[in-house]
N, C-alpha and C. Protein backbone atom coordinates (compact mmCIF):
# COMPACT_ATOMS: atom_id res chain seq x y z
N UNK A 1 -12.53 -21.71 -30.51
CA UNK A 1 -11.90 -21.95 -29.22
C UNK A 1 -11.23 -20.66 -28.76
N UNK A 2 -11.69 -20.42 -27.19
CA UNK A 2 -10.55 -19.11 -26.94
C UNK A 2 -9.91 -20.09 -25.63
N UNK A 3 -8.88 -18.54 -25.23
CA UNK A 3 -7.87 -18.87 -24.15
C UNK A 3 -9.00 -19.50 -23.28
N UNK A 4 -9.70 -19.04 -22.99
CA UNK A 4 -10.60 -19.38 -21.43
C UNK A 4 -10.89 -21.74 -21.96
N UNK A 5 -11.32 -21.63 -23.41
CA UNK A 5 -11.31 -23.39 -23.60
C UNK A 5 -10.12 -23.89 -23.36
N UNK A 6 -9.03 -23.61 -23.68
CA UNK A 6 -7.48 -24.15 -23.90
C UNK A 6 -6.72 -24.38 -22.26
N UNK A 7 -7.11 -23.27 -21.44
CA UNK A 7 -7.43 -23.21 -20.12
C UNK A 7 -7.99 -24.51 -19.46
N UNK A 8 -9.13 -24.34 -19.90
CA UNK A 8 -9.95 -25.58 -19.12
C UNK A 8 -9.55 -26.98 -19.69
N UNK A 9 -9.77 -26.91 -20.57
CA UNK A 9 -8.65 -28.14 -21.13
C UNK A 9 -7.71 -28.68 -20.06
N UNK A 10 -6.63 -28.03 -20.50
CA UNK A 10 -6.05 -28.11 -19.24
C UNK A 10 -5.83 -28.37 -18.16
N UNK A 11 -6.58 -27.67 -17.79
CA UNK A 11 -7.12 -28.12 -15.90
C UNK A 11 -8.02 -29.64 -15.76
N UNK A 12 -8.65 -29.90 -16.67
CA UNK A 12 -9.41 -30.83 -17.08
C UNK A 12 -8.09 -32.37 -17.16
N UNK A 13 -6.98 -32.12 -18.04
CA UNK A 13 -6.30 -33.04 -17.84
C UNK A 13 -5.51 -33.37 -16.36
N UNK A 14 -5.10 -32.05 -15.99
CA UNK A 14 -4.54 -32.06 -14.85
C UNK A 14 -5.39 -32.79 -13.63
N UNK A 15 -6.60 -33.36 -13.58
CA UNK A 15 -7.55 -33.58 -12.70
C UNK A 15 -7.61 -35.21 -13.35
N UNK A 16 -7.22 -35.15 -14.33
CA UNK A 16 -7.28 -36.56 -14.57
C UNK A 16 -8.44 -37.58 -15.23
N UNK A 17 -8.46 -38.52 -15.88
CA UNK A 17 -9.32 -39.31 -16.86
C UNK A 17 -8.87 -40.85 -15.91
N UNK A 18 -9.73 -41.68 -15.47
CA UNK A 18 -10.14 -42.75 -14.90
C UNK A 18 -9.97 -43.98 -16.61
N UNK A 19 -9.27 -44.73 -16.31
CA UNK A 19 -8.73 -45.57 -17.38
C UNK A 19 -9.08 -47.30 -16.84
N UNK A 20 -9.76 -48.22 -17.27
CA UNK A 20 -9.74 -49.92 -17.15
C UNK A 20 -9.07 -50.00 -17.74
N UNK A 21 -8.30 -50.95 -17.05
CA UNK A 21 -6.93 -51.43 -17.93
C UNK A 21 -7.60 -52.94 -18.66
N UNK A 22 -7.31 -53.16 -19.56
CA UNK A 22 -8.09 -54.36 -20.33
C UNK A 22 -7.33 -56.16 -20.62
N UNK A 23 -8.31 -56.58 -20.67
CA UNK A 23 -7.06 -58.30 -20.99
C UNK A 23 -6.54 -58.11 -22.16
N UNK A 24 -5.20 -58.71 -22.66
CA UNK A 24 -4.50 -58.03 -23.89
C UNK A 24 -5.30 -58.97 -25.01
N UNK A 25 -5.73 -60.18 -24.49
CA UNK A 25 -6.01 -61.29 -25.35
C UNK A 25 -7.93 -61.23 -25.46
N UNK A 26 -8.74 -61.17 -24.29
CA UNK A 26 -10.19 -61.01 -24.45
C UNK A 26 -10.53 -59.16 -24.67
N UNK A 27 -10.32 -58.29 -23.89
CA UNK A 27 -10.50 -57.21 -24.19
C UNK A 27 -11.55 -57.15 -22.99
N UNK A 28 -11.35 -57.25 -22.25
CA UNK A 28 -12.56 -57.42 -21.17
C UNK A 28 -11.69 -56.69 -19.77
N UNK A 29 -12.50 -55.93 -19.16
CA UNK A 29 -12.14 -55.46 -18.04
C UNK A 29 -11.29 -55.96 -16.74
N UNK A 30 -10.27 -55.90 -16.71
CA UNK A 30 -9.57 -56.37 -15.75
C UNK A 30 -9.88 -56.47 -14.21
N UNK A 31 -10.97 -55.37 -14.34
CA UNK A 31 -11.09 -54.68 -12.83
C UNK A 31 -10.08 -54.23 -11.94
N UNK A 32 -8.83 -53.13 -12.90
CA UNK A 32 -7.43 -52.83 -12.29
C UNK A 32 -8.15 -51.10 -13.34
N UNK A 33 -7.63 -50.75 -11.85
CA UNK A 33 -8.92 -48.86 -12.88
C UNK A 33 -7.23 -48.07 -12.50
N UNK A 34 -7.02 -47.54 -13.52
CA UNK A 34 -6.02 -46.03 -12.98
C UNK A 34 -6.24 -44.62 -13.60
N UNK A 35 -6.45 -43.90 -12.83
CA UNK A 35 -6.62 -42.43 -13.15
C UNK A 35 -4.96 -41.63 -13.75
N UNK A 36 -5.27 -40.98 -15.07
CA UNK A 36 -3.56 -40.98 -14.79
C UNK A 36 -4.14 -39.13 -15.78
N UNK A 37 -3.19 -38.38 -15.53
CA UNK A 37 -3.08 -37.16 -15.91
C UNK A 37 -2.96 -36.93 -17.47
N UNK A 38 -3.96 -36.18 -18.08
CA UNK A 38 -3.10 -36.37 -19.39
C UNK A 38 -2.11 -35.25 -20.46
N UNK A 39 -2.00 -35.66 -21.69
CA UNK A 39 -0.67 -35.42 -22.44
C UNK A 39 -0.64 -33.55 -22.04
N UNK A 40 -1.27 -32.99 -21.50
CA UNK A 40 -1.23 -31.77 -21.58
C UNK A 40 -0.75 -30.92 -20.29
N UNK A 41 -0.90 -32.22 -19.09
CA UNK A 41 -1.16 -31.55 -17.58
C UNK A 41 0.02 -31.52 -17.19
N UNK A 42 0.15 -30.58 -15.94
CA UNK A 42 1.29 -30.31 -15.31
C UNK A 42 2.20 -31.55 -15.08
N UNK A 43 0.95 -32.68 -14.93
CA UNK A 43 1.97 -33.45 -14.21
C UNK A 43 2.74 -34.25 -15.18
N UNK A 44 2.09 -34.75 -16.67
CA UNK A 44 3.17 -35.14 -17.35
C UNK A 44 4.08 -33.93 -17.66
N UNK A 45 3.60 -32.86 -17.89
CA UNK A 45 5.05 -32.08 -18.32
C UNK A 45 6.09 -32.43 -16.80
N UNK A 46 5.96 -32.17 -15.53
CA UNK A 46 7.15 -32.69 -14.55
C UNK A 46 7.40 -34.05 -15.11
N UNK A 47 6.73 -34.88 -15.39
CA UNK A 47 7.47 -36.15 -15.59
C UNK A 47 8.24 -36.22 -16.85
N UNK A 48 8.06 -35.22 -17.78
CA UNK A 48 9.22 -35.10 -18.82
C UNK A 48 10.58 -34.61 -18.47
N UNK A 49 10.38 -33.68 -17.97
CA UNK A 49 11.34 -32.60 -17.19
C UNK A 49 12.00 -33.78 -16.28
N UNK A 50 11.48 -34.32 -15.78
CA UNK A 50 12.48 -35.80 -14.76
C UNK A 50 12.80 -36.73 -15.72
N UNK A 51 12.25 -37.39 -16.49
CA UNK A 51 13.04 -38.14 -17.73
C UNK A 51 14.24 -37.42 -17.77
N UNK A 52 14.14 -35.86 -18.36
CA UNK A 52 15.10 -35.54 -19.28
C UNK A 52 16.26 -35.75 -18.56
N UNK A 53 15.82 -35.07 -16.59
CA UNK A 53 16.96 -35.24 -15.60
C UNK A 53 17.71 -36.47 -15.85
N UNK A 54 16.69 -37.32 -15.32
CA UNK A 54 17.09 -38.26 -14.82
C UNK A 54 18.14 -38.96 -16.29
N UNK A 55 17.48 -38.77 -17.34
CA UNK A 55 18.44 -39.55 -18.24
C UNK A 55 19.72 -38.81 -18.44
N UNK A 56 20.18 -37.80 -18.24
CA UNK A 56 21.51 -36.83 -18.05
C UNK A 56 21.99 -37.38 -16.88
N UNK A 57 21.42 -37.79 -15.68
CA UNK A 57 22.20 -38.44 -14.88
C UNK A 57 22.92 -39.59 -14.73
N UNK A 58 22.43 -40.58 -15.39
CA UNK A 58 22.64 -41.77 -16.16
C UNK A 58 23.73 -42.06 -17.08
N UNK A 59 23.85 -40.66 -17.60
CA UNK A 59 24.79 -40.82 -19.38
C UNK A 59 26.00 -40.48 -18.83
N UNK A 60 26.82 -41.76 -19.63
CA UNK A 60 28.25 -42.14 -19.34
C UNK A 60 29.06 -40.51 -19.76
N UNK A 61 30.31 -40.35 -19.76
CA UNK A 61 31.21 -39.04 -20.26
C UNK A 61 30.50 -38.81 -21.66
N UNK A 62 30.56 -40.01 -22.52
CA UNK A 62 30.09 -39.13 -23.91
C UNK A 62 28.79 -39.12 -23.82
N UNK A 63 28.10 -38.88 -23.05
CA UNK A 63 26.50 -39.09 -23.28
C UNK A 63 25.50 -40.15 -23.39
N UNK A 64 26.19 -41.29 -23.56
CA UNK A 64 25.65 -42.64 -23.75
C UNK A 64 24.88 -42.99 -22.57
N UNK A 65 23.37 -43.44 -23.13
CA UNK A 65 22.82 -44.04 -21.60
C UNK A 65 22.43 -45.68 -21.92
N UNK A 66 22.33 -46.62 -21.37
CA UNK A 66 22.62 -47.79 -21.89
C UNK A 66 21.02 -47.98 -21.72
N UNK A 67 20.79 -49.54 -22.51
CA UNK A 67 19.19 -49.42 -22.62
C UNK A 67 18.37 -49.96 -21.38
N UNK A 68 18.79 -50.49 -20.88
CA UNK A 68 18.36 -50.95 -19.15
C UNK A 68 18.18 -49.80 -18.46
N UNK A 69 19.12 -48.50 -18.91
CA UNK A 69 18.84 -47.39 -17.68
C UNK A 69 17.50 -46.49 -18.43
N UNK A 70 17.50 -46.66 -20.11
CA UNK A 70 16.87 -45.31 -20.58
C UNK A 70 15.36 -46.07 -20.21
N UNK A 71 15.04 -47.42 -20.13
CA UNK A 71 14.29 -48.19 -20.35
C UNK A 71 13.83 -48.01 -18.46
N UNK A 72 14.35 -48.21 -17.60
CA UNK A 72 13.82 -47.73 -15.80
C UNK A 72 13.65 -46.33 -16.19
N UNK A 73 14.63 -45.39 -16.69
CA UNK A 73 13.75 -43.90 -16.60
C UNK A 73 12.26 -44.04 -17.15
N UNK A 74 12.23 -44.44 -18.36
CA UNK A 74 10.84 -44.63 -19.33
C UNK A 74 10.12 -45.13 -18.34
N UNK A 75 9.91 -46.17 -17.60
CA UNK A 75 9.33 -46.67 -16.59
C UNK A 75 8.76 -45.64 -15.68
N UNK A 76 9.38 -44.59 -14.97
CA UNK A 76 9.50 -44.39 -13.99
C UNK A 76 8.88 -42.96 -13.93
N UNK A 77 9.00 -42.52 -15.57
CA UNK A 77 8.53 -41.46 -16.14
C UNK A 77 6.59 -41.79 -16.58
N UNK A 78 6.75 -42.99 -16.46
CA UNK A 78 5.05 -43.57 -17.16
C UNK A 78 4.51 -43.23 -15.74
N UNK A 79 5.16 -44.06 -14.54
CA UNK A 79 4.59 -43.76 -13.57
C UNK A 79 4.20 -42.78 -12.91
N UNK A 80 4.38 -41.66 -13.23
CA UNK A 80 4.59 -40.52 -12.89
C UNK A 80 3.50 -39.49 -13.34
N UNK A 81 2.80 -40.76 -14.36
CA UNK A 81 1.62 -39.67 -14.79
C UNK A 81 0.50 -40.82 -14.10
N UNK A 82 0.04 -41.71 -13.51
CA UNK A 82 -0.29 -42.02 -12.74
C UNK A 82 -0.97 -41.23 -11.63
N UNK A 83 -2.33 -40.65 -11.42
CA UNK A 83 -2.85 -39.75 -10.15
C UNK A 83 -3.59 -40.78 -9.55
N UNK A 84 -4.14 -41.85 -9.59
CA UNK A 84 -4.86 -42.72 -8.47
C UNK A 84 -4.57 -44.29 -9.33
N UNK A 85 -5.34 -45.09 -8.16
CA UNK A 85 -5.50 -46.41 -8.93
C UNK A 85 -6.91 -47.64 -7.88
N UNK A 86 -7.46 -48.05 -8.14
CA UNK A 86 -7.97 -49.00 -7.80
C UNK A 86 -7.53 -50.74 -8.36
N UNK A 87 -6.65 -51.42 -7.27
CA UNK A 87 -6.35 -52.37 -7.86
C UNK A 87 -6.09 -53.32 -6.30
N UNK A 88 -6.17 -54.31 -6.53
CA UNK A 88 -5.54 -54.93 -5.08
C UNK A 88 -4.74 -56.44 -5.56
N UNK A 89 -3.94 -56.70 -4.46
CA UNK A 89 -2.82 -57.73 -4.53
C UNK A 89 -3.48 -59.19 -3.76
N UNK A 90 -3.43 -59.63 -3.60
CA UNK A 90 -3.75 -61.17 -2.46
C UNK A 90 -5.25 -60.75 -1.95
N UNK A 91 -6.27 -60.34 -2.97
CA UNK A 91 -7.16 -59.84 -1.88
C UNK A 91 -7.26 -58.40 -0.99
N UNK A 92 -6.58 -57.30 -1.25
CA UNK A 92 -6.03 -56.48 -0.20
C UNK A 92 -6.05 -55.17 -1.09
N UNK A 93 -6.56 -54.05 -1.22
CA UNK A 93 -6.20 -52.90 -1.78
C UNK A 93 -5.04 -52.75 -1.84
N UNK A 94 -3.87 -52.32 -2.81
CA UNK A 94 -3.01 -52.81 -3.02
C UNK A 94 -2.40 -50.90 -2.79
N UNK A 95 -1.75 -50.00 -1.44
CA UNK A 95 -1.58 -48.66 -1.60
C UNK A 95 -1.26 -48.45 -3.03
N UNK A 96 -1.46 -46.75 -2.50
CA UNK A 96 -0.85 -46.17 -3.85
C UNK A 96 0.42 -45.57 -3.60
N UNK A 97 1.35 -46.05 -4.28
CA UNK A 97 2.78 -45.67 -4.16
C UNK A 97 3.24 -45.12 -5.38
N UNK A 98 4.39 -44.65 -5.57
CA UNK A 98 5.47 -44.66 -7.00
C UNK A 98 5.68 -46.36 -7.46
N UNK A 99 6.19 -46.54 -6.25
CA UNK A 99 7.19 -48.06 -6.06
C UNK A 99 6.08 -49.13 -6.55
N UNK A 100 4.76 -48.80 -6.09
CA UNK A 100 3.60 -49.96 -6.13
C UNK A 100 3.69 -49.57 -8.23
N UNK A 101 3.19 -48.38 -8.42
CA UNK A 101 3.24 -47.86 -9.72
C UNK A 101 4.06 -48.98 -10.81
N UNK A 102 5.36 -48.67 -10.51
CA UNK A 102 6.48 -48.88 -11.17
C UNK A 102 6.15 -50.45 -10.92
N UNK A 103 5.92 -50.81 -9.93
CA UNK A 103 5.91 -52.68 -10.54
C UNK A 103 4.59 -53.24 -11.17
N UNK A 104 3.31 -52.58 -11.07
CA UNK A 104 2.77 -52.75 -12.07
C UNK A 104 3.15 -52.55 -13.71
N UNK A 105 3.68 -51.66 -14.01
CA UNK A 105 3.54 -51.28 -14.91
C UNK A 105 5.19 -51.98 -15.39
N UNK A 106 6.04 -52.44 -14.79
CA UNK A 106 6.76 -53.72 -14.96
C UNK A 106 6.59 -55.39 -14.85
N UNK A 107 5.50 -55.17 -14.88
CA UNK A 107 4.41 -57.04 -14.98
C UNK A 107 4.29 -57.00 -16.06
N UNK A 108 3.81 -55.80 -16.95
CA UNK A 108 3.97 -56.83 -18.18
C UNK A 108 3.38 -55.52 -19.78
N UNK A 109 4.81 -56.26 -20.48
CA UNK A 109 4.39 -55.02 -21.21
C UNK A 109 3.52 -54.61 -21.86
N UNK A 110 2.13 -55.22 -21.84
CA UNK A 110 0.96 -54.72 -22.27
C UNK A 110 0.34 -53.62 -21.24
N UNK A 111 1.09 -54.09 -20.02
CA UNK A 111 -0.08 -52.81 -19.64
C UNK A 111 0.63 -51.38 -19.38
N UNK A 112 1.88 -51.31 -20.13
CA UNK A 112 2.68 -50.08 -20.16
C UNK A 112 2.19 -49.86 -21.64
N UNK A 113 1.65 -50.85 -22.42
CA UNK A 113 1.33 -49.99 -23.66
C UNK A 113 0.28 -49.59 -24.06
N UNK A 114 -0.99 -50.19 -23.13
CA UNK A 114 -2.08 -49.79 -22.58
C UNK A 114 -1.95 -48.20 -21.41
N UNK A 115 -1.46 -48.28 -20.59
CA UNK A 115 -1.23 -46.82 -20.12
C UNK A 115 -0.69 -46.19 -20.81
N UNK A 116 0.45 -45.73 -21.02
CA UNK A 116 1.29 -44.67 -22.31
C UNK A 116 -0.04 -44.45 -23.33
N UNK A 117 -0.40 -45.46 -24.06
CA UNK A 117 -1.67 -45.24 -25.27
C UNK A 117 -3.19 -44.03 -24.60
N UNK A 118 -3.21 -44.70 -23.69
CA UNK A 118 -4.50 -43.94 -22.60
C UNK A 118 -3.67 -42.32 -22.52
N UNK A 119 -2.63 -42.10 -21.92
CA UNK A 119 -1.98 -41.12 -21.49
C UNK A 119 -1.84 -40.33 -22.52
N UNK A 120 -1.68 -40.54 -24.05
CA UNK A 120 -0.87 -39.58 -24.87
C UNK A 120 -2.10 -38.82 -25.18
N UNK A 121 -3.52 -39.82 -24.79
CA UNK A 121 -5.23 -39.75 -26.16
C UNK A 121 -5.33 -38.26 -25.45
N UNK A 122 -5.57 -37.28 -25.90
CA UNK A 122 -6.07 -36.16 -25.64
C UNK A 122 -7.32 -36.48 -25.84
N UNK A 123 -7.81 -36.98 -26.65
CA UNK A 123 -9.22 -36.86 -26.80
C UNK A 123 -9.69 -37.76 -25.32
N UNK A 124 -9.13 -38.89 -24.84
CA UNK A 124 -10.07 -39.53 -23.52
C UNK A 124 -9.80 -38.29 -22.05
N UNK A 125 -9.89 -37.29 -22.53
CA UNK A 125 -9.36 -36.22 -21.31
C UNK A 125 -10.56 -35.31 -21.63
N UNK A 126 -11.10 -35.28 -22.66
CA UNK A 126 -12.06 -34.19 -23.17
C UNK A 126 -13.45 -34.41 -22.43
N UNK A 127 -13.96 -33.38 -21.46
CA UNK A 127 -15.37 -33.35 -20.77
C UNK A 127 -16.04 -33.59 -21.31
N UNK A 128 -17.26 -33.95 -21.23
CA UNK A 128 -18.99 -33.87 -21.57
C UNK A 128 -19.28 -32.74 -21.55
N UNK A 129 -19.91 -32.15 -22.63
CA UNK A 129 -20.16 -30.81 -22.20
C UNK A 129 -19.40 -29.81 -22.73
């Protein structure tokens, strides 16, 4: 491997890996697709860098952040690696927001442990080729 692979790598996560989110119980396609950046790309490193903020903003005089708040940063930080989504609500393409983000991924905690799991795989980021 030289600089020029480690490079593309890179750029490769930053562009993002297309993820089905799955039933927790059959394993079968939900038909809810999200593209989300992975463990290497710019955009999770900003969303660490805002965790770290955001949880310093949070923490009482001695530092203490209580688990409801570290637990919305964690949230908010998942969302954040999030670059597209195909999913819809009542019938309706459902936009793509932060806010839309964040309440999916507060329905239910399988599919925050299904994204985070997708997000960390370096290997589901790796090209053909």
């Amino acid at each position: 491997m030289q600089l020029d692979d480690i490079r593309a790598f890179s750029a490769d996560q930053e562009r993002g890996s297309w993820f089905d989110l799955l039933d927790p119980v059959t394993g079968k396609e939900t038909g809810v697709r999200l593209k989300l950046a992975g463990p290497d790309s710019e955009a999770q490193n900003r969303a660490r860098l805002r965790l770290a903020d955001d949880l310093s903003e949070v923490a009482d005089a001695d530092g203490r952040v209580s688990a409801e708040a570290r637990e919305r940063a964690r949230i908010d930080s998942l969302a954040r690696c999030v670059l597209a989504w195909e999913i819809s609500e009542d019938g309706q393409p459902l936009p793509f927001t932060h806010a839309n983000v964040v309440r999916l991924l507060k329905a239910a905690a399988w599919v925050q442990a299904q994204v985070d799991a997708f997000a960390s795989d370096r290997a589901a980021f790796r090209r053909a080729g």
